[in-house]
Protein backbone atom coordinates (compact mmCIF):
# COMPACT_ATOMS: atom_id res chain seq x y z
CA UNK A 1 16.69 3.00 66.13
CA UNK A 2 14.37 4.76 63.91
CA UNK A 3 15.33 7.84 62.45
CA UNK A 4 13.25 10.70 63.61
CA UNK A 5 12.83 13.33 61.65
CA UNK A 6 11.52 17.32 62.66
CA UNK A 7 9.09 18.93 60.25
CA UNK A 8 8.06 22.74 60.09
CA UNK A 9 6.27 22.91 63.72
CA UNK A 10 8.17 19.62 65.43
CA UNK A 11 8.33 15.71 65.19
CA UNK A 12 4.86 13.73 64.13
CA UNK A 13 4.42 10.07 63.62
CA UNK A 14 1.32 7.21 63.10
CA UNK A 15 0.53 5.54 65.81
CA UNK A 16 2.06 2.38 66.97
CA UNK A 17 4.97 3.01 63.61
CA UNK A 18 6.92 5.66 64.41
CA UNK A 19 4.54 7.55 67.35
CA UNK A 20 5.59 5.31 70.28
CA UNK A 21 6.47 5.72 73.86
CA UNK A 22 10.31 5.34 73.46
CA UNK A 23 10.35 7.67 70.05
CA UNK A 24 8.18 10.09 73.05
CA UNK A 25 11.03 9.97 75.33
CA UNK A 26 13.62 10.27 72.82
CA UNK A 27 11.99 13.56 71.84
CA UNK A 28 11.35 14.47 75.37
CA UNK A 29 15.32 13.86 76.58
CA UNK A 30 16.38 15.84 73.51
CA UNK A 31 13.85 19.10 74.66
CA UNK A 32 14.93 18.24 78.04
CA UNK A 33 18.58 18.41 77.28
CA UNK A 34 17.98 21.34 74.70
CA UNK A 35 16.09 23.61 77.83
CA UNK A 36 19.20 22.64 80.33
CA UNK A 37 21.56 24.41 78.12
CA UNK A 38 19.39 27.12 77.68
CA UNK A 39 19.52 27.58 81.37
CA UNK A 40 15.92 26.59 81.54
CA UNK A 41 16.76 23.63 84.59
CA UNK A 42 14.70 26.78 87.16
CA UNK A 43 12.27 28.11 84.37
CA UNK A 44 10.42 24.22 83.80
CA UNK A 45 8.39 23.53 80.49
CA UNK A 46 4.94 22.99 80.15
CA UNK A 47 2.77 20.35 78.44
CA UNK A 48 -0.04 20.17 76.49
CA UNK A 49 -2.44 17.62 75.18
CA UNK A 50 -5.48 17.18 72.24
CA UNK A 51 -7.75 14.58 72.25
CA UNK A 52 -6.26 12.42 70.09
CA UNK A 53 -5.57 8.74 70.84
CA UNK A 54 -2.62 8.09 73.30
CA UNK A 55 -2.22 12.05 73.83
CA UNK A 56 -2.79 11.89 77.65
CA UNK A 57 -0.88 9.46 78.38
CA UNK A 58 1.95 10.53 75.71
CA UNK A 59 1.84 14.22 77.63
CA UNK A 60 2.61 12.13 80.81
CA UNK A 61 5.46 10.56 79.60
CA UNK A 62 6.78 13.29 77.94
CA UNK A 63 5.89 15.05 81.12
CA UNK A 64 7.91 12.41 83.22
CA UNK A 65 11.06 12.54 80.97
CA UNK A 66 11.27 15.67 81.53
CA UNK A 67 11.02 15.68 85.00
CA UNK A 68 13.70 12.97 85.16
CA UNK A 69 15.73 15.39 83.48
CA UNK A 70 15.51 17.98 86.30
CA UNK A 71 13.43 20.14 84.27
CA UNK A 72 10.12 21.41 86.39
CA UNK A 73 6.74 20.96 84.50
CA UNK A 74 3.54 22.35 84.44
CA UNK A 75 0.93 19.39 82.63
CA UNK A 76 -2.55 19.84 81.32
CA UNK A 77 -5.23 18.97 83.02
CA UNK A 78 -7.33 18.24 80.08
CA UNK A 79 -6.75 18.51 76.49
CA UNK A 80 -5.96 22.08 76.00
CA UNK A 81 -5.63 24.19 72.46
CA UNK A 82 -2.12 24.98 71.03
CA UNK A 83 -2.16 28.58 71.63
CA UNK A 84 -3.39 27.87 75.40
CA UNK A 85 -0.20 26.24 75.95
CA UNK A 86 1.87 29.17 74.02
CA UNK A 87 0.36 31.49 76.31
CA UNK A 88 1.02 29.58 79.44
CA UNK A 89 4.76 29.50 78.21
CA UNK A 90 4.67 33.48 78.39
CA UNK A 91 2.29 33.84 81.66
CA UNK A 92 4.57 31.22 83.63
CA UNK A 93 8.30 32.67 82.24
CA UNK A 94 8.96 28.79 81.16
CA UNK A 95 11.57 27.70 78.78
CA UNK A 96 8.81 26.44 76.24
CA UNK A 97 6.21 23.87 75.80
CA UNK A 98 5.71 20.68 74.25
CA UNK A 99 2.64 20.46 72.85
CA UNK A 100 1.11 16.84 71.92
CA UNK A 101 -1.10 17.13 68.80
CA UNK A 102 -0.59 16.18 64.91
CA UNK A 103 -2.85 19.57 64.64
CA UNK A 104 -5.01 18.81 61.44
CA UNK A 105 -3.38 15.22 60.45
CA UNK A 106 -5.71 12.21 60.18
CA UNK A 107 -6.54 10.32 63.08
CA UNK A 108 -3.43 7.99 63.09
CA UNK A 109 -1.00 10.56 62.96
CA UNK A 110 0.33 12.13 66.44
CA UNK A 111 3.58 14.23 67.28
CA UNK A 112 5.19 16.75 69.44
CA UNK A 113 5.23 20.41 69.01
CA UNK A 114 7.93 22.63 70.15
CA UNK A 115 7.43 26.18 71.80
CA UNK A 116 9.92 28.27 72.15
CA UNK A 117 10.26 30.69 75.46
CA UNK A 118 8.86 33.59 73.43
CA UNK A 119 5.01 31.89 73.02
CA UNK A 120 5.58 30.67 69.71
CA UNK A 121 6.79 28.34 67.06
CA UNK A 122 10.66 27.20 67.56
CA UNK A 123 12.64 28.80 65.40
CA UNK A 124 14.63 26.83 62.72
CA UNK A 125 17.96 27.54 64.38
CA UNK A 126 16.26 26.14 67.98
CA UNK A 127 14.84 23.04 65.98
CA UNK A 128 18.30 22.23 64.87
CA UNK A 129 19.96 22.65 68.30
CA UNK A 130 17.05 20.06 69.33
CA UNK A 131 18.13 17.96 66.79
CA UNK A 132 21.85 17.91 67.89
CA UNK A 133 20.98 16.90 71.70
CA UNK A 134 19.15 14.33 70.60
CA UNK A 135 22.17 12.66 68.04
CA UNK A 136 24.46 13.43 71.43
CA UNK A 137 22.34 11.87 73.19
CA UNK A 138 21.74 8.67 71.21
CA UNK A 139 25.52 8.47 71.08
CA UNK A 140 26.01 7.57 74.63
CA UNK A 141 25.40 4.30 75.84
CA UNK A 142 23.43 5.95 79.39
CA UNK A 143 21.52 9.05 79.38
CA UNK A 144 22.69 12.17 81.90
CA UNK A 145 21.56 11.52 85.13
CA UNK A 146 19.79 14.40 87.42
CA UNK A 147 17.69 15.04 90.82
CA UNK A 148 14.27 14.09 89.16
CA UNK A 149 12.22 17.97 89.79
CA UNK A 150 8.42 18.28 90.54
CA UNK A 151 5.40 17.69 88.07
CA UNK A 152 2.60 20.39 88.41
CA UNK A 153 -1.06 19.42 87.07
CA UNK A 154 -3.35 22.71 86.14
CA UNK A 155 -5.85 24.36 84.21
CA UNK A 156 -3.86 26.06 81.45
CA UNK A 157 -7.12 26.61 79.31
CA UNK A 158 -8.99 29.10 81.79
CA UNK A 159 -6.43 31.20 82.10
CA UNK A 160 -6.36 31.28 78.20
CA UNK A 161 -9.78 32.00 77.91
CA UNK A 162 -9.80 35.05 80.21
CA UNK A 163 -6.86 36.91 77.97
CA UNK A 164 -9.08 36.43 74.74
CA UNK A 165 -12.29 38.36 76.77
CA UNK A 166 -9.55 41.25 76.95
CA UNK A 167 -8.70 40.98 73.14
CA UNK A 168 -12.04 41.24 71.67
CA UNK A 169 -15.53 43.02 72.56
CA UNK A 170 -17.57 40.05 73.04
CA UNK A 171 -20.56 42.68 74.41
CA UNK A 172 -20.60 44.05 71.21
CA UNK A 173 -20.98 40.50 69.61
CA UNK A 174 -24.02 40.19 71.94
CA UNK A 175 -25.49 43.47 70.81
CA UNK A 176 -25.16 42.57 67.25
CA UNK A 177 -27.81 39.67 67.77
CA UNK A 178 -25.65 37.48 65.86
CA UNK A 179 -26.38 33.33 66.12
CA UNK A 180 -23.07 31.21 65.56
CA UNK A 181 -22.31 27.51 65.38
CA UNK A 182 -18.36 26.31 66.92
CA UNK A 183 -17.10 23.21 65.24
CA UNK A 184 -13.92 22.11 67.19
CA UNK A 185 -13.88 18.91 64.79
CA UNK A 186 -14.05 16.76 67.97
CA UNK A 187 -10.17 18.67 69.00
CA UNK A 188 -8.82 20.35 71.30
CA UNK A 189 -11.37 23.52 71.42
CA UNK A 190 -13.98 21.67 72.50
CA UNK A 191 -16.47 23.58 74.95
CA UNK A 192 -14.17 26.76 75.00
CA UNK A 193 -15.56 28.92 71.69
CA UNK A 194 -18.88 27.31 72.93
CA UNK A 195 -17.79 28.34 76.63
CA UNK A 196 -16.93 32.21 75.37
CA UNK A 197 -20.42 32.50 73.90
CA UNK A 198 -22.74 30.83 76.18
CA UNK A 199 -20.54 33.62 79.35
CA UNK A 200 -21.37 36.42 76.94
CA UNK A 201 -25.00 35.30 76.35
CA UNK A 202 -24.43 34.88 72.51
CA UNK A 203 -26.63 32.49 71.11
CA UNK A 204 -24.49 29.61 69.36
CA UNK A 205 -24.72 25.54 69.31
CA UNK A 206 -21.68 23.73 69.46
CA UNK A 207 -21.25 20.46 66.98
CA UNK A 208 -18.55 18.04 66.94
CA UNK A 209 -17.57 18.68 70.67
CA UNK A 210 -17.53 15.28 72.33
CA UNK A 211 -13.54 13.83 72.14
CA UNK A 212 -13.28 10.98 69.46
CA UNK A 213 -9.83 9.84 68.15
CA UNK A 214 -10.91 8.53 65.43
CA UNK A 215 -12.55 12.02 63.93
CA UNK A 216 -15.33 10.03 62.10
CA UNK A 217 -15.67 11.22 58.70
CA UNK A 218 -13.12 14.02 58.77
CA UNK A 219 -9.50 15.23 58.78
CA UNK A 220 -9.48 17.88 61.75
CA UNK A 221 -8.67 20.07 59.03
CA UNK A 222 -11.12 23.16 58.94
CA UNK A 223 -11.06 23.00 55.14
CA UNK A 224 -13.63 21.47 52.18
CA UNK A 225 -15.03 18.82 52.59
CA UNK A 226 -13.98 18.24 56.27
CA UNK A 227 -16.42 21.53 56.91
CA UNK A 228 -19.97 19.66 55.32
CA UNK A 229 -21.12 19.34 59.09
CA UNK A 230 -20.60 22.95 60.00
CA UNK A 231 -22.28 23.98 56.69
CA UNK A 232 -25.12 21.72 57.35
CA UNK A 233 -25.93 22.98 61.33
CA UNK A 234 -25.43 27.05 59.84
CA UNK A 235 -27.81 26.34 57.14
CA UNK A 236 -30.45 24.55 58.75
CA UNK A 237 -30.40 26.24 62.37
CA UNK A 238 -30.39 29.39 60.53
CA UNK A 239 -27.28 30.65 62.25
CA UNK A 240 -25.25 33.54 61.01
CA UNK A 241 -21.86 32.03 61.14
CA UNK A 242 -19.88 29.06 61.63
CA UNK A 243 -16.52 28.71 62.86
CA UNK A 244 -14.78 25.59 62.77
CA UNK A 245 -11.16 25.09 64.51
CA UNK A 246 -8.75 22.51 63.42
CA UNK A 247 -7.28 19.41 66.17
CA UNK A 248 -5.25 21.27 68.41
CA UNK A 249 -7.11 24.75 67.88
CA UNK A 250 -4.60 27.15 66.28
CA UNK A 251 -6.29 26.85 62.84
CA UNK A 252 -9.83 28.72 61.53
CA UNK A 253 -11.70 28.08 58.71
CA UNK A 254 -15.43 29.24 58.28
CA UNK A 255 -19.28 29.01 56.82
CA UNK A 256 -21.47 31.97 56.06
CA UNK A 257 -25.35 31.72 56.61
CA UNK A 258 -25.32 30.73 52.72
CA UNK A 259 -23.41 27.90 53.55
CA UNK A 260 -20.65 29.36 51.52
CA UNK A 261 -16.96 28.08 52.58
CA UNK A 262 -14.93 31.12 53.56
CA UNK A 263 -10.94 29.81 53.33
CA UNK A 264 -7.86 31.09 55.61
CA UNK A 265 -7.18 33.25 52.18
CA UNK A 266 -10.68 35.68 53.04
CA UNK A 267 -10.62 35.26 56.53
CA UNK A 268 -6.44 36.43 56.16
CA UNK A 269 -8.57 39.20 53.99
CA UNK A 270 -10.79 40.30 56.20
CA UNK A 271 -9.43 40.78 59.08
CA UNK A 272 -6.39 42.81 57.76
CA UNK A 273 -8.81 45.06 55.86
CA UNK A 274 -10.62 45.55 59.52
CA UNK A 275 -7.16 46.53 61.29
CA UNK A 276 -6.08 48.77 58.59
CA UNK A 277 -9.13 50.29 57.72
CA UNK A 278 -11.86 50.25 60.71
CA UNK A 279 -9.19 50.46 63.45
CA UNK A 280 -6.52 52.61 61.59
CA UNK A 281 -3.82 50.29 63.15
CA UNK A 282 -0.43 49.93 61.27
CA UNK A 283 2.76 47.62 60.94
CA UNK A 284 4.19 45.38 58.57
CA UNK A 285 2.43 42.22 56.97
CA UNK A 286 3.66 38.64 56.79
CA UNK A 287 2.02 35.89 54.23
CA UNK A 288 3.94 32.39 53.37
CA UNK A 289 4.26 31.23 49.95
CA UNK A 290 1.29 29.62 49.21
CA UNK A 291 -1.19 32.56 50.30
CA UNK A 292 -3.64 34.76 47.97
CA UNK A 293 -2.52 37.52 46.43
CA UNK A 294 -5.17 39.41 47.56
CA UNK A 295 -3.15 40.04 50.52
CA UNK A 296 -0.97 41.84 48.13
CA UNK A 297 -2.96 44.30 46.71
CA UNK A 298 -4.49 45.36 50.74
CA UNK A 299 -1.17 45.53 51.89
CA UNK A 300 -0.15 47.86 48.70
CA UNK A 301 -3.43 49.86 48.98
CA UNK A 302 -2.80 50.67 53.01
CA UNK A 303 1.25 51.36 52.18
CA UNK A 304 1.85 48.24 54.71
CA UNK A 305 5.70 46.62 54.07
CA UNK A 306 4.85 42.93 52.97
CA UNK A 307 7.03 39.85 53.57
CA UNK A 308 6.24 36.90 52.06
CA UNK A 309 8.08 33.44 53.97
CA UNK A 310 8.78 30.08 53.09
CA UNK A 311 5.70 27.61 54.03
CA UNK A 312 5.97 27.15 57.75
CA UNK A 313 4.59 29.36 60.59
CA UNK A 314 7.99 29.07 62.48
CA UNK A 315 8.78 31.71 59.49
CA UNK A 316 5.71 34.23 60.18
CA UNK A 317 6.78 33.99 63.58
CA UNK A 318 10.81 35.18 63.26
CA UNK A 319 9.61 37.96 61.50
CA UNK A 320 6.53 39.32 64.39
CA UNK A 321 9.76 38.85 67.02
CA UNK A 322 11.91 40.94 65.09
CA UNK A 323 9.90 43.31 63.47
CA UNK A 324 6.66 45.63 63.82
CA UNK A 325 3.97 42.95 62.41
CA UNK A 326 0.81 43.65 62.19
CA UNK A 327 -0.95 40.43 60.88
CA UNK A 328 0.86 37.23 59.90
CA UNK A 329 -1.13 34.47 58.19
CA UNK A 330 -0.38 31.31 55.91
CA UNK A 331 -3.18 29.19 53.51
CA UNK A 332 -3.55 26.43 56.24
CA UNK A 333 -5.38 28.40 58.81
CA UNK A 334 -3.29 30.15 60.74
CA UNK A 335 -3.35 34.06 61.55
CA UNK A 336 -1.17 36.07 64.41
CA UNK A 337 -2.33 39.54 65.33
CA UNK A 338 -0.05 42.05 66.92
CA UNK A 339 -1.22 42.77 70.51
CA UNK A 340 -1.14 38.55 71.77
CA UNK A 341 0.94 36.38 70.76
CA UNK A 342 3.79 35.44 67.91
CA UNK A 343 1.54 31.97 67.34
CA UNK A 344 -1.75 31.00 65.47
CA UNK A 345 -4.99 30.98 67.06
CA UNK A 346 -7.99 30.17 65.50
CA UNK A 347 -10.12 30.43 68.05
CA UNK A 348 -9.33 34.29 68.68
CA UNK A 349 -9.73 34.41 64.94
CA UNK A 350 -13.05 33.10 65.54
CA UNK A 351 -14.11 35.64 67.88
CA UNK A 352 -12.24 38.72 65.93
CA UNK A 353 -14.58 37.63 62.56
CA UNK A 354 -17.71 37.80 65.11
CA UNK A 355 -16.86 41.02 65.48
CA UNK A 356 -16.38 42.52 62.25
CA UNK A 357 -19.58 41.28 61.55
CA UNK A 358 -20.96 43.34 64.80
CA UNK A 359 -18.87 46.52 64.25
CA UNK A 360 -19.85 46.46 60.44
CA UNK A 361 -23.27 45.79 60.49
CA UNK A 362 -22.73 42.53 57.47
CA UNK A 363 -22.35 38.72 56.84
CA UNK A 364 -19.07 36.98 56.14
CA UNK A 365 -20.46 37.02 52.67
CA UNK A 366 -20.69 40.60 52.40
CA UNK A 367 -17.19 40.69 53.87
CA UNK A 368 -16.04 38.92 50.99
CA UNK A 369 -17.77 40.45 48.26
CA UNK A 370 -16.71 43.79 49.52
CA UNK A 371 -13.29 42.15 48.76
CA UNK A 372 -14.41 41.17 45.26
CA UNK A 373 -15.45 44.10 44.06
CA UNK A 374 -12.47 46.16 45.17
CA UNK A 375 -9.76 43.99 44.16
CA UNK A 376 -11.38 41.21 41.83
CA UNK A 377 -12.34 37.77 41.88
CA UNK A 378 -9.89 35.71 43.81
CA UNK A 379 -10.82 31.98 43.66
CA UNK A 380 -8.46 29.09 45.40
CA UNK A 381 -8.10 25.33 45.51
CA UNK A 382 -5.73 22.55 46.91
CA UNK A 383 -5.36 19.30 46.15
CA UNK A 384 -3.25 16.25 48.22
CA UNK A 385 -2.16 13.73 46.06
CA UNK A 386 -1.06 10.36 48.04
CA UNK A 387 2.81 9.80 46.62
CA UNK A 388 5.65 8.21 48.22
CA UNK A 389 7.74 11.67 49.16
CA UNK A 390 10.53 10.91 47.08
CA UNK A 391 8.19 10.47 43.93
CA UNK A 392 6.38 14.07 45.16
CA UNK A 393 9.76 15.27 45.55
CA UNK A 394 11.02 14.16 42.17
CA UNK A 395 7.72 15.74 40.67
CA UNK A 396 8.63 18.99 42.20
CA UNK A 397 11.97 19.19 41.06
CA UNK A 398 10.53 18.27 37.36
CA UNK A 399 7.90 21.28 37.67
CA UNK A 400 11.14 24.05 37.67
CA UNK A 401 11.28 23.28 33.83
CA UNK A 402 7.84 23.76 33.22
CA UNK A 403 8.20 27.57 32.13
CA UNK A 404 6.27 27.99 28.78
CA UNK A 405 4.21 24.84 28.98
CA UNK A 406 0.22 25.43 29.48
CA UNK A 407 -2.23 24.22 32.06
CA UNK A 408 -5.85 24.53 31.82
CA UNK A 409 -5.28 26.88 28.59
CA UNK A 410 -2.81 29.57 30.86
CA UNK A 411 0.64 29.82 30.12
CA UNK A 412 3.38 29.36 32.52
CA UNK A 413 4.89 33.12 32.75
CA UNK A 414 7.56 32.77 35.78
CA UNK A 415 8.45 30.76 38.10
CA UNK A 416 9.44 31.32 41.90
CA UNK A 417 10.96 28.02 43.89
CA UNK A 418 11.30 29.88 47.55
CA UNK A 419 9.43 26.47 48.89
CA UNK A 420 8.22 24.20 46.27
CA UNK A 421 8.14 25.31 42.84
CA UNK A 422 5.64 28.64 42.03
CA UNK A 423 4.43 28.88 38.37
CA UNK A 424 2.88 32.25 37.85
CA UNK A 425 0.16 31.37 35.08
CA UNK A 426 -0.97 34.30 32.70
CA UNK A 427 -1.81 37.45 34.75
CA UNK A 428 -4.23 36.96 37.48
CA UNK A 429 -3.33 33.17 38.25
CA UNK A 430 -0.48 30.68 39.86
CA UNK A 431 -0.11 26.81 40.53
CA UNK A 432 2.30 25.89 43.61
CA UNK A 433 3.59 22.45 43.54
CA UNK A 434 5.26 21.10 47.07
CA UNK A 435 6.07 18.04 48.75
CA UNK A 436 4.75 17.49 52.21
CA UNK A 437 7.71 17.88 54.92
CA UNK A 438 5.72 15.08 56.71
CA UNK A 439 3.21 12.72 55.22
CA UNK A 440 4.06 10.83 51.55
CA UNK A 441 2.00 13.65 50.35
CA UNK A 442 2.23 15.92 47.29
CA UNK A 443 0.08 19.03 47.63
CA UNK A 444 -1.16 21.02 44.73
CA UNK A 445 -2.11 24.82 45.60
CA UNK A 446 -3.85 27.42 42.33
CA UNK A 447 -5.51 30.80 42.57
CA UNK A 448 -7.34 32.01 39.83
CA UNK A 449 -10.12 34.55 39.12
CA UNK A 450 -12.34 31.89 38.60
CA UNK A 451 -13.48 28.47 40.09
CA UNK A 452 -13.57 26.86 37.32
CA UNK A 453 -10.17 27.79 36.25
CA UNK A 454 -9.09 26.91 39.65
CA UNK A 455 -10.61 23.19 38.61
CA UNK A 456 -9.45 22.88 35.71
CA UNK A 457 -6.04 23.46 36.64
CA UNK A 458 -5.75 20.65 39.89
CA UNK A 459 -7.02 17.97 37.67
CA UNK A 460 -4.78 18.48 34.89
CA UNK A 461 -1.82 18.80 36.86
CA UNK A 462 -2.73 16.31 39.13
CA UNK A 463 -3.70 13.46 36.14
CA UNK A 464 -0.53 14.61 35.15
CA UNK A 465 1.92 13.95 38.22
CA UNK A 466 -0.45 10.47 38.24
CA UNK A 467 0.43 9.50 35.10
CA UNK A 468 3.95 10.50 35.89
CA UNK A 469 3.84 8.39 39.23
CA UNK A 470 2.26 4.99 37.29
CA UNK A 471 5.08 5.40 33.97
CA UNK A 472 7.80 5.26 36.55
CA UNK A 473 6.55 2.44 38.70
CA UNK A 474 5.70 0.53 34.59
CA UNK A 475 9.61 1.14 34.26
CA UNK A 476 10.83 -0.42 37.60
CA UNK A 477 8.48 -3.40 36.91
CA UNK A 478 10.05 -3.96 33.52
C-alpha cells in the first residue's frame, strides 16, 4: 500500500494518486482507532467539508468509517469553514474533528485535517499516536470489529456564525459607513462573511462565492497574485476594504481601497497593535519562523513575552493551551486571538480589521503606514520553486554553509536553522529557505526594508537553487 505520510496540520494528497477512497478510510480507521483509546467511543467526532472536488462524498466516507468504528459523528451539512468545525468540537464536548480540505493547495490536492478535543490543531505528540494506530492497524490482516454507532447530519456553520457576532461589534462596523468586498476564493466561506454583513446592514459585495473545484485562475491562497480579483472589485466598486479567505476559511489576506495588498505580516501587525494599545489587553505573543520582525519590535515596545515556533500552527497552538497568549500568528494567514479559540480564523480576522478601521477612524493603509513610520519600512516576499523534495531538501541543507556569502549585495550575518535554514542578511533583512512538508515544493521567504531588495534577493537565490537543480540532473545524465 502506499505510504501515507502526515504533514504539519494532517494527511493531503492529489486526487485520484494518493487522495482516494481507501487512503480516506485508512486515515479514518487510524482517527477512529486513535479517539477509542482516548476514551472518545461516547464523545463522537465531527466532520467537516470544503468545496473541493470529492469533499462531500470523502466527508461521508470518512464519516461512515468512523461510524463503523463505534465512534458517534456529527457531519456537515454543507461545506463548512475550518474553524466552524473547531468550534463545533468545543460546543459538542467531541473527541475532535476531521476536517476535509487541502486549505490553500491547488485544485488537485485534497486531505484530512485533524482536530484535537481542545478546538485546535493536533498536537505533534497526538499526530504521532495517529500515526501508530494506523501502522497497527495495517499490520493485521482484519480490522477491529464494533457495534456500527449513529451518523448525525447538521448545520455546524450557524452556530459558528452566531459566536463571531459576540466577538466583534459589528454595529460599530455599520456606524463607521464602511463598504467591503468578501472573497472566499470559491472555498469554504462562501456566503458567511457576506452573510455577517448583509444581517448587520453593512454594505459589501461578495466575489468568488459560487463552489468551483477547479478554482479557475487561482490557488485558494489569499496571497499575490491569487488576490488580482479582490483588488480589481475594491478598486472599481470603490469599496473600502477587501477581505479574501483562503479554501477552507482559516486563512486572511487583504486589499485596501488603493488596491494595495496588505499580507498576514501587517494584518499580524495590526491587530496586535489594536489589542495592546486601543484595548490595553495583555499576554504573551506567539509568531513561527518565517514571520516579520515587526512583530518583534510591538511585542518589545508593549513589554509582551515573545515566542517564536517552528513553521506549523500545531506549534502556535501548544503554546495558547499552555500559556497566557494573547495573539498567535504565522506568514501563511493564520492569526488566533485569546478569548475564542486555540485555531486560525480568517474570517474573524476579517471582521476584527473592519473594526479597527471603525474604532480608529482610518484605512488599512493608514494602518500600515502608522506601522511604517514607528518602526520602519518592513517589505516581504515569497517565492515557490517547483523541485522534487529531495532536491529542495538537499538545497536547504546546502544553504547552512552559506554564512559570509552575499545576496542581492547583503551579507549573510547569522544563521538560525529552527525550520529550514534562516540567513540573517546585513541589519534590517533575512532570507528563509525551506522545503515544503507536502508538495515537491521549495519555498523562498525575505524581509527587507525595501521592495526592491526584497526582489532582488528571490531571483538571485532562486536562479541560483535553479541552476543548482539543472547541474545535478546534467551530472546524472552523464
Amino acid at each position: 500500500m502506499d505510504k501515507i505520510k502526515f504533514g504539519t496540520d494532517g494527511w493531503r494528497g492529489v486526487i485520484g494518486d494518493d487522495f482516494t477512497f481507501a487512503n480516506i478510510r485508512r486515515v479514518a480507521g487510524a482517527v477512529a482507532e486513535y479517539v477509542r483509546g482516548e476514551d472518545g467511543a461516547k464523545r463522537g467526532l465531527a466532520v467537516g467539508y470544503d468545496t473541493r472536488f470529492l469533499s462531500p462524498e470523502a466527508a461521508q466516507v470518512a464519516a461512515e468509517t468512523a461510524a463503523a468504528a463505534g465512534i458517534p459523528v456529527v457531519l456537515a451539512d454543507r461545506p463548512t469553514p475550518t474553524p466552524a468545525i473547531s468550534l463545533a468540537v468545543v460546543e459538542r464536548h467531541a473527541a475532535g474533528a476531521m476536517m476535509i480540505t487541502a486549505s490553500h493547495n491547488p485544485y488537485r490536492w485534497n486531505g484530512i485535517k485533524f482536530k484535537a478535543p481542545y478546538g485546535g490543531s493536533a498536537s505533534p505528540a497526538i499526530m504521532r499516536r495517529i500515526e501508530i494506530c494506523l501502522h497497527r492497524l495495517e499490520r493485521c490482516r482484519t480490522w477491529p470489529r464494533h457495534k456500527s454507532a449513529r451518523i448525525e447530519t447538521a448545520d455546524l456553520t450557524r452556530p459558528y456564525l452566531e459566536r463571531l457576532k459576540t466577538l466583534v461589534h459589528l454595529e460599530r462596523i455599520r456606524a463607521s459607513g464602511r463598504r467591503f468586498v468578501a472573497d472566499p476564493m470559491y472555498g469554504a466561506a462562501s456566503d458567511c462573511l457576506a452573510r455577517l454583513f448583509r444581517e448587520a446592514a453593512i454594505p459589501h459585495q461578495e466575489i468568488h462565492g459560487e463552489r468551483n473545484p477547479l478554482f479557475p485562475g487561482i490557488n485558494p491562497e489569499p496571497i499575490e497574485p491569487h488576490v488580482e480579483g479582490l483588488r480589481r472589485a475594491v478598486v472599481e466598486g470603490g469599496f473600502d476594504a477587501g477581505f479574501s479567505t483562503d479554501g477552507d476559511a482559516d486563512r486572511l489576506g487583504a486589499v485596501d481601497r488603493s488596491g494595495a495588498f496588505i499580507d498576514s505580516h501587517k494584518i499580524f501587525s495590526i491587530l496586535l497593535k489594536h489589542l495592546a494599545e486601543d484595548l490595553r489587553l495583555r499576554g504573551e505573543v506567539v509568531k513561527t519562523f518565517s514571520t516579520t520582525q515587526m512583530i518583534d519590535k510591538l511585542s518589545a515596545k508593549y513589554g509582551l513575552p515573545l515566542h517564536i515556533t517552528p513553521i506549523g500552527f500545531k506549534y502556535i497552538c501548544e503554546l495558547m493551551l499552555a500559556r497566557d497568549i494573547l495573539i498567535g500568528g504565522e506568514e501563511s494567514g493564520g492569526i488566533a486571538v485569546k478569548g475564542h479559540l486555540p485555531e486560525r480564523d480568517g474570517i474573524l480576522n476579517a471582521l476584527f480589521l473592519a473594526e479597527v478601521m471603525a474604532d480608529r477612524g482610518k484605512t488599512l493603509g493608514e494602518l500600515v503606514e502608522e506601522l511604517t513610520a514607528e518602526f520602519g519600512p518592513h517589505f516581504y516576499g515569497r517565492v515557490d520553486l517547483e523541485i522534487e523534495m529531495d532536491e529542495a531538501k538537499r538545497f536547504v541543507r546546502q544553504a547552512g554553509d552559506f554564512r559570509g556569502r552575499r545576496f542581492a549585495g547583503l551579507k549573510v550575518t547569522g544563521i538560525d536553522d529552527l525550520d529550514g535554514v534562516k540567513m540573517r542578511l546585513g541589519d534590517s533583512a533575512w532570507l528563509l529557505v525551506r522545503a515544503s512538508g507536502t508538495e515537491n515544493v521549495l519555498r523562498l521567504y525575505v524581509e527587507a526594508p525595501s521592495a526592491e531588495q526584497v526582489k532582488a534577493v528571490l531571483d538571485e537565490v532562486a536562479q541560483h537553487a535553479l541552476a543548482r537543480r539543472k547541474s545535478r540532473a546534467r551530472r546524472a545524465r552523464a
